[in-house]
PDB file of N, CA and C in Angstrom:
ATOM      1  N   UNK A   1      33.119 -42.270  -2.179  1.00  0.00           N
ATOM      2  CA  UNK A   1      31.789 -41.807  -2.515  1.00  0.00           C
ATOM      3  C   UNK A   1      31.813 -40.278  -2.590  1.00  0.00           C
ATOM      4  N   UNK A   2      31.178 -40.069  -3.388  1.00  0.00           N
ATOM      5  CA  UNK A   2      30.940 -38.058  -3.466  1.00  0.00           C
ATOM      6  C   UNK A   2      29.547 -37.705  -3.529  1.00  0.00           C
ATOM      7  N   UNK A   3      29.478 -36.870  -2.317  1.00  0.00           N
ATOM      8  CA  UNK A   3      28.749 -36.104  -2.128  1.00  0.00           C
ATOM      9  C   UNK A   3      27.838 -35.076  -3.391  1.00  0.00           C
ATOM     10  N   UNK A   4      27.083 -34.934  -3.684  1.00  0.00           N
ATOM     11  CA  UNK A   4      26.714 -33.952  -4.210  1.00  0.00           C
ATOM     12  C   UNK A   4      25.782 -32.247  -3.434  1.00  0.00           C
ATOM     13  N   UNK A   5      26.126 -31.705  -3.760  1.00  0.00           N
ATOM     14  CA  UNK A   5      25.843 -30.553  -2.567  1.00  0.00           C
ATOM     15  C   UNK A   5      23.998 -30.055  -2.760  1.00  0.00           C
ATOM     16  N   UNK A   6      23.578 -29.961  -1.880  1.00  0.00           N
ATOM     17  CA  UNK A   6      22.362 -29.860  -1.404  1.00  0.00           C
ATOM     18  C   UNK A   6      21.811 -28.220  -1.019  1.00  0.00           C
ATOM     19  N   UNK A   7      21.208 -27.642  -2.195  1.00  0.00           N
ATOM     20  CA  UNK A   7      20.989 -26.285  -1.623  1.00  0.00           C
ATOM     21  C   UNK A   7      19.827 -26.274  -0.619  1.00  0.00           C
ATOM     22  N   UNK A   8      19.605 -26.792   0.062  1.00  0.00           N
ATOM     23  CA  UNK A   8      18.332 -26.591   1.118  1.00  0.00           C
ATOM     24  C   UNK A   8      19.674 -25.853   2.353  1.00  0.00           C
ATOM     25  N   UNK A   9      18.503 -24.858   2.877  1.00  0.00           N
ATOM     26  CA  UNK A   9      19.255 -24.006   4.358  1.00  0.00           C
ATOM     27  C   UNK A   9      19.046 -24.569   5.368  1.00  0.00           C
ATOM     28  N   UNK A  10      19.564 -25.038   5.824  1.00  0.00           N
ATOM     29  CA  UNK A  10      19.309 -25.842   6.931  1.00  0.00           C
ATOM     30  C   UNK A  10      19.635 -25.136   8.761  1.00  0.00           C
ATOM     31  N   UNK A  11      18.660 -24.962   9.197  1.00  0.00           N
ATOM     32  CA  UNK A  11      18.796 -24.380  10.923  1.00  0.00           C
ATOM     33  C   UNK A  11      19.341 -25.414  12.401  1.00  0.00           C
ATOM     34  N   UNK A  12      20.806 -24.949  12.345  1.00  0.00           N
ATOM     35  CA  UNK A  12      20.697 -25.826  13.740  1.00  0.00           C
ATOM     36  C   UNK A  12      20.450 -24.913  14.998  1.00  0.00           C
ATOM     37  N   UNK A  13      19.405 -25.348  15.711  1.00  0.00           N
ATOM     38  CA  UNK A  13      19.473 -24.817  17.304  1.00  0.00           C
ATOM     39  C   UNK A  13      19.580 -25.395  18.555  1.00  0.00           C
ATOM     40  N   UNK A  14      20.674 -25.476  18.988  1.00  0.00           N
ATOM     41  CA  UNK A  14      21.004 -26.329  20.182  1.00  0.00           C
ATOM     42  C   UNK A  14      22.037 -25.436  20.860  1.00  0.00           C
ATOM     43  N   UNK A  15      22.201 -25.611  22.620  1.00  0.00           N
ATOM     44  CA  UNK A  15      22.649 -24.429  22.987  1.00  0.00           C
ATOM     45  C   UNK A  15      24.407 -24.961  23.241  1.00  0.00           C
ATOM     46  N   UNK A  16      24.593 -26.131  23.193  1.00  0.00           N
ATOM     47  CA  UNK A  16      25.485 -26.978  22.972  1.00  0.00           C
ATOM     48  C   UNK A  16      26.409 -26.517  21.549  1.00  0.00           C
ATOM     49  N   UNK A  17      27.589 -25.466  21.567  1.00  0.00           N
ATOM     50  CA  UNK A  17      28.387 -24.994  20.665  1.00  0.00           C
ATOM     51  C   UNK A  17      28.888 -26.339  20.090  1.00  0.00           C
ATOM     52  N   UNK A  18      29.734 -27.693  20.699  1.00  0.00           N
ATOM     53  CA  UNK A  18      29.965 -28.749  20.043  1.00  0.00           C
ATOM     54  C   UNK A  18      29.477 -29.363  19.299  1.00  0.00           C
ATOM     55  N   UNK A  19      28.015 -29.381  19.809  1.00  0.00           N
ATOM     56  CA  UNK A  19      26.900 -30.118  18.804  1.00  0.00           C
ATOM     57  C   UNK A  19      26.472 -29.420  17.851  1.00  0.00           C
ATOM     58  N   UNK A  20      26.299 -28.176  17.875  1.00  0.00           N
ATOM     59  CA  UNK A  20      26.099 -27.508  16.738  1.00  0.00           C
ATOM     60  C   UNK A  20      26.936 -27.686  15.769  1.00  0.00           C
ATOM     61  N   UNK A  21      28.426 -28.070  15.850  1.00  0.00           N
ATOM     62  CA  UNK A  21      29.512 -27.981  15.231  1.00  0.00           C
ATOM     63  C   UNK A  21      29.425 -29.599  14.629  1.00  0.00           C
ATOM     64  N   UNK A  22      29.239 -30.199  15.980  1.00  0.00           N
ATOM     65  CA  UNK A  22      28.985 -31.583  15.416  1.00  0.00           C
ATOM     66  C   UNK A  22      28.257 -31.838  13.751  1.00  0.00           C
ATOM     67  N   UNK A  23      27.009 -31.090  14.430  1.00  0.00           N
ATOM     68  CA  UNK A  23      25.725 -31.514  13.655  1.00  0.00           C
ATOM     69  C   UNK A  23      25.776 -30.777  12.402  1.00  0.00           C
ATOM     70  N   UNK A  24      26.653 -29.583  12.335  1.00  0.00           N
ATOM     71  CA  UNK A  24      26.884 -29.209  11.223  1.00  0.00           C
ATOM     72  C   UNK A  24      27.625 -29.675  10.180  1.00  0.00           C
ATOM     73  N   UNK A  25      28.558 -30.215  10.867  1.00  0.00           N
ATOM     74  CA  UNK A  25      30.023 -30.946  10.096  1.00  0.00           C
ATOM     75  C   UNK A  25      29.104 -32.254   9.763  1.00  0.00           C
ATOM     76  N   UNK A  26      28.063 -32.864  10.238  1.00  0.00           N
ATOM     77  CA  UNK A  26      27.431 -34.145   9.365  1.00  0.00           C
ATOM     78  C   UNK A  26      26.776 -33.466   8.297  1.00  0.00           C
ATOM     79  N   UNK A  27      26.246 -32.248   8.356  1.00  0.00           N
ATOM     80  CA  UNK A  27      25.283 -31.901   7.400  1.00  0.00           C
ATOM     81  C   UNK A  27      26.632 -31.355   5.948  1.00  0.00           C
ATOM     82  N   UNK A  28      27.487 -31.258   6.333  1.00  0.00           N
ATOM     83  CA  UNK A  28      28.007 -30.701   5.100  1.00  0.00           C
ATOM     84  C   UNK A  28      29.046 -32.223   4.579  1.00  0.00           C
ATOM     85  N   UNK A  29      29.250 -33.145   5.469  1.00  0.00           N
ATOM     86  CA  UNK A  29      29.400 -34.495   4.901  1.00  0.00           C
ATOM     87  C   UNK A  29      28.395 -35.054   4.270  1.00  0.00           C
ATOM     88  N   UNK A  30      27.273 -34.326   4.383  1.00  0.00           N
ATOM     89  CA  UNK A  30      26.137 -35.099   3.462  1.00  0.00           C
ATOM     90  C   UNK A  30      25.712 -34.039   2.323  1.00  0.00           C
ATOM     91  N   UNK A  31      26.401 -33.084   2.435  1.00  0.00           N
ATOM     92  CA  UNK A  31      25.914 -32.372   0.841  1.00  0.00           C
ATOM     93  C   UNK A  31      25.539 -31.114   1.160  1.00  0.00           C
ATOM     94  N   UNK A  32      25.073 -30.749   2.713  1.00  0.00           N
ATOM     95  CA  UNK A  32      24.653 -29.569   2.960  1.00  0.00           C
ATOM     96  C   UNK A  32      25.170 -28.215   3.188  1.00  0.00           C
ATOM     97  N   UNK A  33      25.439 -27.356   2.448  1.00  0.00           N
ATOM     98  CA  UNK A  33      26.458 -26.382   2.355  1.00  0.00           C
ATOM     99  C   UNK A  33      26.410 -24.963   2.787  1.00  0.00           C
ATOM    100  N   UNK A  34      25.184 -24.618   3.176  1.00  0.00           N
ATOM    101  CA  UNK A  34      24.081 -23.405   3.374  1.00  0.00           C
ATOM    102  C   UNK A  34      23.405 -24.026   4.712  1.00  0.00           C
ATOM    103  N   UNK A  35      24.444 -23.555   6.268  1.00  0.00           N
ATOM    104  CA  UNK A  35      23.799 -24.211   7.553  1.00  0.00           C
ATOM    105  C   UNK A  35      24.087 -22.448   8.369  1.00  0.00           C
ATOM    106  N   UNK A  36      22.886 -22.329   9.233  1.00  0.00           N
ATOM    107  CA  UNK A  36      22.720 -21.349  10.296  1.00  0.00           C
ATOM    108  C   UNK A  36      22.687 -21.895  11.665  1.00  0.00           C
ATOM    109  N   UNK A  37      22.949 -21.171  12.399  1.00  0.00           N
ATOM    110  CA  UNK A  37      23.165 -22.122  13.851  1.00  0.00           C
ATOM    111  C   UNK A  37      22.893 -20.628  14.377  1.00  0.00           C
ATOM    112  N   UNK A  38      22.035 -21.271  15.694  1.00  0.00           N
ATOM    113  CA  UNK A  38      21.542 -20.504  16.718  1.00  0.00           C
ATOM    114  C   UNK A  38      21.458 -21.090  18.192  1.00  0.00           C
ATOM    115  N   UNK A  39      21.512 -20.595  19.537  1.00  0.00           N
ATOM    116  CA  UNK A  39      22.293 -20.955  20.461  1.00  0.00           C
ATOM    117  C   UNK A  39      21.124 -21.673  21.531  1.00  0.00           C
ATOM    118  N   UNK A  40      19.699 -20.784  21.374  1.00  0.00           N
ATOM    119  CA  UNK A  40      18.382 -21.330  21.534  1.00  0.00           C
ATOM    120  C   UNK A  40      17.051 -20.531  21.102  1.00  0.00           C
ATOM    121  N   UNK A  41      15.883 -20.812  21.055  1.00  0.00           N
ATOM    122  CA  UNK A  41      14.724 -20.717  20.669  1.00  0.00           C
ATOM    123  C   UNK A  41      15.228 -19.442  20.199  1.00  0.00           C
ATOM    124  N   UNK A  42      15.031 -18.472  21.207  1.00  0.00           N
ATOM    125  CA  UNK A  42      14.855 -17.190  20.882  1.00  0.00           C
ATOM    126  C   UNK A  42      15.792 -16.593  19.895  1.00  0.00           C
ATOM    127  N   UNK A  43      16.862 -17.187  19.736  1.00  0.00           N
ATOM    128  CA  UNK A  43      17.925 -16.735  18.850  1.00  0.00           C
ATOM    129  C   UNK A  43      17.242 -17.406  17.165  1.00  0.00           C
ATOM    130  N   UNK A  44      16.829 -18.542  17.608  1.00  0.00           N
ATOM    131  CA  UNK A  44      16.412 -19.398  16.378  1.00  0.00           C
ATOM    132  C   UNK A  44      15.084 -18.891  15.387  1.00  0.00           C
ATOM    133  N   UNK A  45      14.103 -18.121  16.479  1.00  0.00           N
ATOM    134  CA  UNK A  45      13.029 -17.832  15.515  1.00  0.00           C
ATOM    135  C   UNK A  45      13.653 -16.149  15.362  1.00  0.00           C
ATOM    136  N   UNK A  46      14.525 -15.437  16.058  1.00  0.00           N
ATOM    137  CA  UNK A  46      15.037 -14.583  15.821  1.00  0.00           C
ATOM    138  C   UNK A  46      15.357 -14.040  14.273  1.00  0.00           C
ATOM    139  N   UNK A  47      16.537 -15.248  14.087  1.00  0.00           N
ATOM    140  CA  UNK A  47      17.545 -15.652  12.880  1.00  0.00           C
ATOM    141  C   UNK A  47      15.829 -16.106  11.468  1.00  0.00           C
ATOM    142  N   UNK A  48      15.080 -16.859  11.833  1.00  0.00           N
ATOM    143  CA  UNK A  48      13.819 -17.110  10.914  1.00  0.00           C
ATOM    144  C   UNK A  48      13.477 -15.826  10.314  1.00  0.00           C
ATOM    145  N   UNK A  49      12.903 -14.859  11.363  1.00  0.00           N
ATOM    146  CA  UNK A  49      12.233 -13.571  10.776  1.00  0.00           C
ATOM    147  C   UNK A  49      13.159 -12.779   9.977  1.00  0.00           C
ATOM    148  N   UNK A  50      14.654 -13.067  10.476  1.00  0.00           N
ATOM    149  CA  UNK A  50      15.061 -11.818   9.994  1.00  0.00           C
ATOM    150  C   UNK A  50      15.917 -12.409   9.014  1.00  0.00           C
ATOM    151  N   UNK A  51      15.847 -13.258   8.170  1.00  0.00           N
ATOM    152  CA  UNK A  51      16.657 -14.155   6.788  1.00  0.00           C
ATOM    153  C   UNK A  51      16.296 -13.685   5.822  1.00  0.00           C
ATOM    154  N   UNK A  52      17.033 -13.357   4.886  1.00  0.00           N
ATOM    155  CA  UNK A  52      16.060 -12.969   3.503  1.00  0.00           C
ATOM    156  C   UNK A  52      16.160 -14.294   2.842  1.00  0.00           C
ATOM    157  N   UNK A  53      16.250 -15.766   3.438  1.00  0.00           N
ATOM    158  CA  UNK A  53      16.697 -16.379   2.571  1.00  0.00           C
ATOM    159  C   UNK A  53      16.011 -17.751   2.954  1.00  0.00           C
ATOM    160  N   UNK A  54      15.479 -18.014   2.418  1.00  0.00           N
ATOM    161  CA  UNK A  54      13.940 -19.540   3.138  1.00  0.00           C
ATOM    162  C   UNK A  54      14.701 -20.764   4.094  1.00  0.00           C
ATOM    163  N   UNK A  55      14.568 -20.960   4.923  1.00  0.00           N
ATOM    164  CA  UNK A  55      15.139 -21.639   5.810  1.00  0.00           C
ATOM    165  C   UNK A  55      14.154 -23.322   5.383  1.00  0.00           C
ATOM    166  N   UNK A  56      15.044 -24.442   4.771  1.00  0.00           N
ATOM    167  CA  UNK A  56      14.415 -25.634   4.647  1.00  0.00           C
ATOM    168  C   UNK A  56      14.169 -26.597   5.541  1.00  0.00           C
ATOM    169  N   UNK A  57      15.029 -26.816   6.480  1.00  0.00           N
ATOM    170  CA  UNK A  57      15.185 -28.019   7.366  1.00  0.00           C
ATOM    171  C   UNK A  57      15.624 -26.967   8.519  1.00  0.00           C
ATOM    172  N   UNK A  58      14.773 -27.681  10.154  1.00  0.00           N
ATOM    173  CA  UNK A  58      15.178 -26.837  11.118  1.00  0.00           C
ATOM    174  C   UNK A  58      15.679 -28.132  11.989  1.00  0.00           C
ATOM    175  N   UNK A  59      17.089 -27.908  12.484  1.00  0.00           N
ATOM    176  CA  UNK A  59      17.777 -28.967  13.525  1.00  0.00           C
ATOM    177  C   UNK A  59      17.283 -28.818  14.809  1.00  0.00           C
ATOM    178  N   UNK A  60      16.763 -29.388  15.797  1.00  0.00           N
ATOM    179  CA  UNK A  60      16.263 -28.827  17.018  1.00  0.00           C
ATOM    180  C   UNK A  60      16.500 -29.300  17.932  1.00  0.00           C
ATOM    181  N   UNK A  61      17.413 -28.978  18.794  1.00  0.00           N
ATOM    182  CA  UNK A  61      17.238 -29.693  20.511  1.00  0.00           C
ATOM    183  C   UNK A  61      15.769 -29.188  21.152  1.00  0.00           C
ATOM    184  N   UNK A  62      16.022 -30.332  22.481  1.00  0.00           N
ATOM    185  CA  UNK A  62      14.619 -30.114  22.917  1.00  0.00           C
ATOM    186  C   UNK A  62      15.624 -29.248  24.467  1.00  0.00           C
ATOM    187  N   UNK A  63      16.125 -29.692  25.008  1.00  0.00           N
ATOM    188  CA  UNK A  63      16.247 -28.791  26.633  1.00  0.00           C
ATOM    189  C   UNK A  63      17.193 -28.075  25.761  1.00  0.00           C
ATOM    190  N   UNK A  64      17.089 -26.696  26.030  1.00  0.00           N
ATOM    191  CA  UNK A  64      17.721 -25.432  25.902  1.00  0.00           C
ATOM    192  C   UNK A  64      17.381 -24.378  26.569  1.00  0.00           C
ATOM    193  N   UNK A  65      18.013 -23.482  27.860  1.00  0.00           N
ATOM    194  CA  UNK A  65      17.835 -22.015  28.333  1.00  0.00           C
ATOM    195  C   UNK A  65      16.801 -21.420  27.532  1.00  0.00           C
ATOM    196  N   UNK A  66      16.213 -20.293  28.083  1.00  0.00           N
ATOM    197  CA  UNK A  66      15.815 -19.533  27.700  1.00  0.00           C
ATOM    198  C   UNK A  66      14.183 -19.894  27.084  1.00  0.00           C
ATOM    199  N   UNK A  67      14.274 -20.304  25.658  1.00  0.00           N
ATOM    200  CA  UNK A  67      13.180 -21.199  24.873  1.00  0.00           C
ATOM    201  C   UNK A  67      13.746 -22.436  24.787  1.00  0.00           C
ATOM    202  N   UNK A  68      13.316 -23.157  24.822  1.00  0.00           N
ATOM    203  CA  UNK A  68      13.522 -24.793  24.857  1.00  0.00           C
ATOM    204  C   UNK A  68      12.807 -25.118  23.397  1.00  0.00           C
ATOM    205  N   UNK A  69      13.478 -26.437  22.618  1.00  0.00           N
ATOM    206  CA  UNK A  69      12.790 -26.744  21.442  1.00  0.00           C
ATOM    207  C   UNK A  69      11.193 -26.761  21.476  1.00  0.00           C
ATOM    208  N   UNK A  70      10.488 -27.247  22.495  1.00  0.00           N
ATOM    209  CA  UNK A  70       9.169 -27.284  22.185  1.00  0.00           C
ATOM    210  C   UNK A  70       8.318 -26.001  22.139  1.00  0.00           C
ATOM    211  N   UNK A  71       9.231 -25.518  23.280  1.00  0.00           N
ATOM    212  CA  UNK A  71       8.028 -23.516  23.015  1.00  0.00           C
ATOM    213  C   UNK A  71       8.664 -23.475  21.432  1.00  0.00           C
ATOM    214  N   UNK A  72      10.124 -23.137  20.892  1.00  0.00           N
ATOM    215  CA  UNK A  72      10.012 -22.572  19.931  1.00  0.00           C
ATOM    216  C   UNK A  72       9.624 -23.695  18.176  1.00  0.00           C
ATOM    217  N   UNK A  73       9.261 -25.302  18.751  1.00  0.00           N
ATOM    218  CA  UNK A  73       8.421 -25.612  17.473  1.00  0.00           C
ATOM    219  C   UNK A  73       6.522 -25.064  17.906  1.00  0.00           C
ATOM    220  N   UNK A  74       6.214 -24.638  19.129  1.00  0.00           N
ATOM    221  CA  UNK A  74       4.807 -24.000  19.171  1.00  0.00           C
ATOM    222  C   UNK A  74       4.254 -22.756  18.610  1.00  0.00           C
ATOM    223  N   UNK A  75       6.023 -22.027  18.626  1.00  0.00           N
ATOM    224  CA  UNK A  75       5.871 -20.754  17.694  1.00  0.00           C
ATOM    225  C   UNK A  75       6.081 -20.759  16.779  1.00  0.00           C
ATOM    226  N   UNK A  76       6.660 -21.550  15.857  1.00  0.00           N
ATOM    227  CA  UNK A  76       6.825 -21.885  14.555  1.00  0.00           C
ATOM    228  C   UNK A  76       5.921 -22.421  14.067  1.00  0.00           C
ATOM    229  N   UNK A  77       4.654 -23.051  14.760  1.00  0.00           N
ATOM    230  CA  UNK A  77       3.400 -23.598  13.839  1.00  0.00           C
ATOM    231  C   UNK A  77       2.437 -22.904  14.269  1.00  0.00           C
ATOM    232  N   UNK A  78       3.270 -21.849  15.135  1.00  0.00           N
ATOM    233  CA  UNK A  78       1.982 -20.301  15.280  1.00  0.00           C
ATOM    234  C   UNK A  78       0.710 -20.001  14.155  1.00  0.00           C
ATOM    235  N   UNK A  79      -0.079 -19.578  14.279  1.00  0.00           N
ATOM    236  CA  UNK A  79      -0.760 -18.951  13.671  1.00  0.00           C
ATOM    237  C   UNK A  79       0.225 -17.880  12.505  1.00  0.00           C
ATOM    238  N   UNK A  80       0.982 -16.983  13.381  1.00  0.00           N
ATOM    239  CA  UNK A  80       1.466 -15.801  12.373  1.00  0.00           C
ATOM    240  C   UNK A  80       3.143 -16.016  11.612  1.00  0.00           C
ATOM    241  N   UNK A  81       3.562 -17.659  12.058  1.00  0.00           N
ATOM    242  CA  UNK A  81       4.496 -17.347  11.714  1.00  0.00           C
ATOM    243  C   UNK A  81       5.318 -17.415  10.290  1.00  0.00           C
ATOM    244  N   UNK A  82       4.798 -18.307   9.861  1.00  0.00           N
ATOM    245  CA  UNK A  82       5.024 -18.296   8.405  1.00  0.00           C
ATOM    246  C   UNK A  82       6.088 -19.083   8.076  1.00  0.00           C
ATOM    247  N   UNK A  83       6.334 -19.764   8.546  1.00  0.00           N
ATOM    248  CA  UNK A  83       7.033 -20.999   8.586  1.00  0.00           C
ATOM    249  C   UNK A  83       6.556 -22.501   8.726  1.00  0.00           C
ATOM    250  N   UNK A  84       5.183 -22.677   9.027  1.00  0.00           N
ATOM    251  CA  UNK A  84       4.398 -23.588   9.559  1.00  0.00           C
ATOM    252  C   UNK A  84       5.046 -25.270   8.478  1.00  0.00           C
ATOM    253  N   UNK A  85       5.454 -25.139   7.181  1.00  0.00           N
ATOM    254  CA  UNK A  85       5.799 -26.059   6.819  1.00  0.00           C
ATOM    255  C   UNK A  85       6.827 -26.583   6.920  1.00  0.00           C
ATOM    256  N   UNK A  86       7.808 -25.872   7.502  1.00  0.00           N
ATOM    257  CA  UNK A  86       9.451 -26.527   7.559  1.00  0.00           C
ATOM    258  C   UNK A  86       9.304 -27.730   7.970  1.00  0.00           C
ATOM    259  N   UNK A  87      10.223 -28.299   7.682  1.00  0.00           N
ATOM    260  CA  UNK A  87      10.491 -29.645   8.817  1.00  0.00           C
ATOM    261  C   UNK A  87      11.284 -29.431   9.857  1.00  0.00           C
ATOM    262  N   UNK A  88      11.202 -30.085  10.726  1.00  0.00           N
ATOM    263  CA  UNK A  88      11.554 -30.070  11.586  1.00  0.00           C
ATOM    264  C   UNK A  88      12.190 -30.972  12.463  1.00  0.00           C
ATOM    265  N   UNK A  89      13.408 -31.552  12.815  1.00  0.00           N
ATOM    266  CA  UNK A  89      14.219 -32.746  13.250  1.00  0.00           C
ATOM    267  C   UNK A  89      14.520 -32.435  15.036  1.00  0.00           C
ATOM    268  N   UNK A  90      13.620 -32.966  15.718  1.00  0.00           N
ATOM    269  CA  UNK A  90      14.412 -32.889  17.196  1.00  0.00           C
ATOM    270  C   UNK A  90      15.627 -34.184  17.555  1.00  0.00           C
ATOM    271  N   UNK A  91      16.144 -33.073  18.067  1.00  0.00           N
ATOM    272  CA  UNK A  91      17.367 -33.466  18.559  1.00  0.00           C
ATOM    273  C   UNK A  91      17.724 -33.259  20.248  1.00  0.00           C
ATOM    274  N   UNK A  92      18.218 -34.540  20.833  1.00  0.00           N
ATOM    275  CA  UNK A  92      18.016 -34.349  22.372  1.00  0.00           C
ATOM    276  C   UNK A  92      19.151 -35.539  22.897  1.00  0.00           C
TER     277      UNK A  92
END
């Protein structure tokens, strides 16, 4: 079977380096070729603001140091953040 490649950017944030690796290596077995990885929340909406480049799909663990997936999907459907439509996939 072949893949065809998928320009959507896709965000993984989990503080878990394996799983990130994991979860990346499925996303580019499925077509996805354009993946960012961040270690938790704060790194993740970090990496958002400062992209020049539209982030489509966000990968998300929920327990992570620091920001944990749920503070940083509360700031992502912030009022100011400007991201409010992504999707969003938790992962736990």
């Amino acid at each position: 079977m072949r893949t065809t490649e998928n320009k959507t950017r896709v965000m993984v944030v989990d503080d878990e380096p394996f799983i990130r690796q994991i979860v990346c290596r499925i996303l580019f077995d499925l077509g996805y070729r354009q993946t960012v990885e961040a270690s938790d929340g704060e790194a993740g909406l970090k990496a958002l603001r400062s992209a020049s480049w539209p982030i489509g799909l966000v990968m998300l663990d929920i327990a992570m140091p620091r920001m944990d997936g749920l503070q940083f999907l509360r700031a992502l459907r912030g009022p100011e953040s400007g991201h409010k439509a992504v999707p969003v996939i938790m992962l736990t």
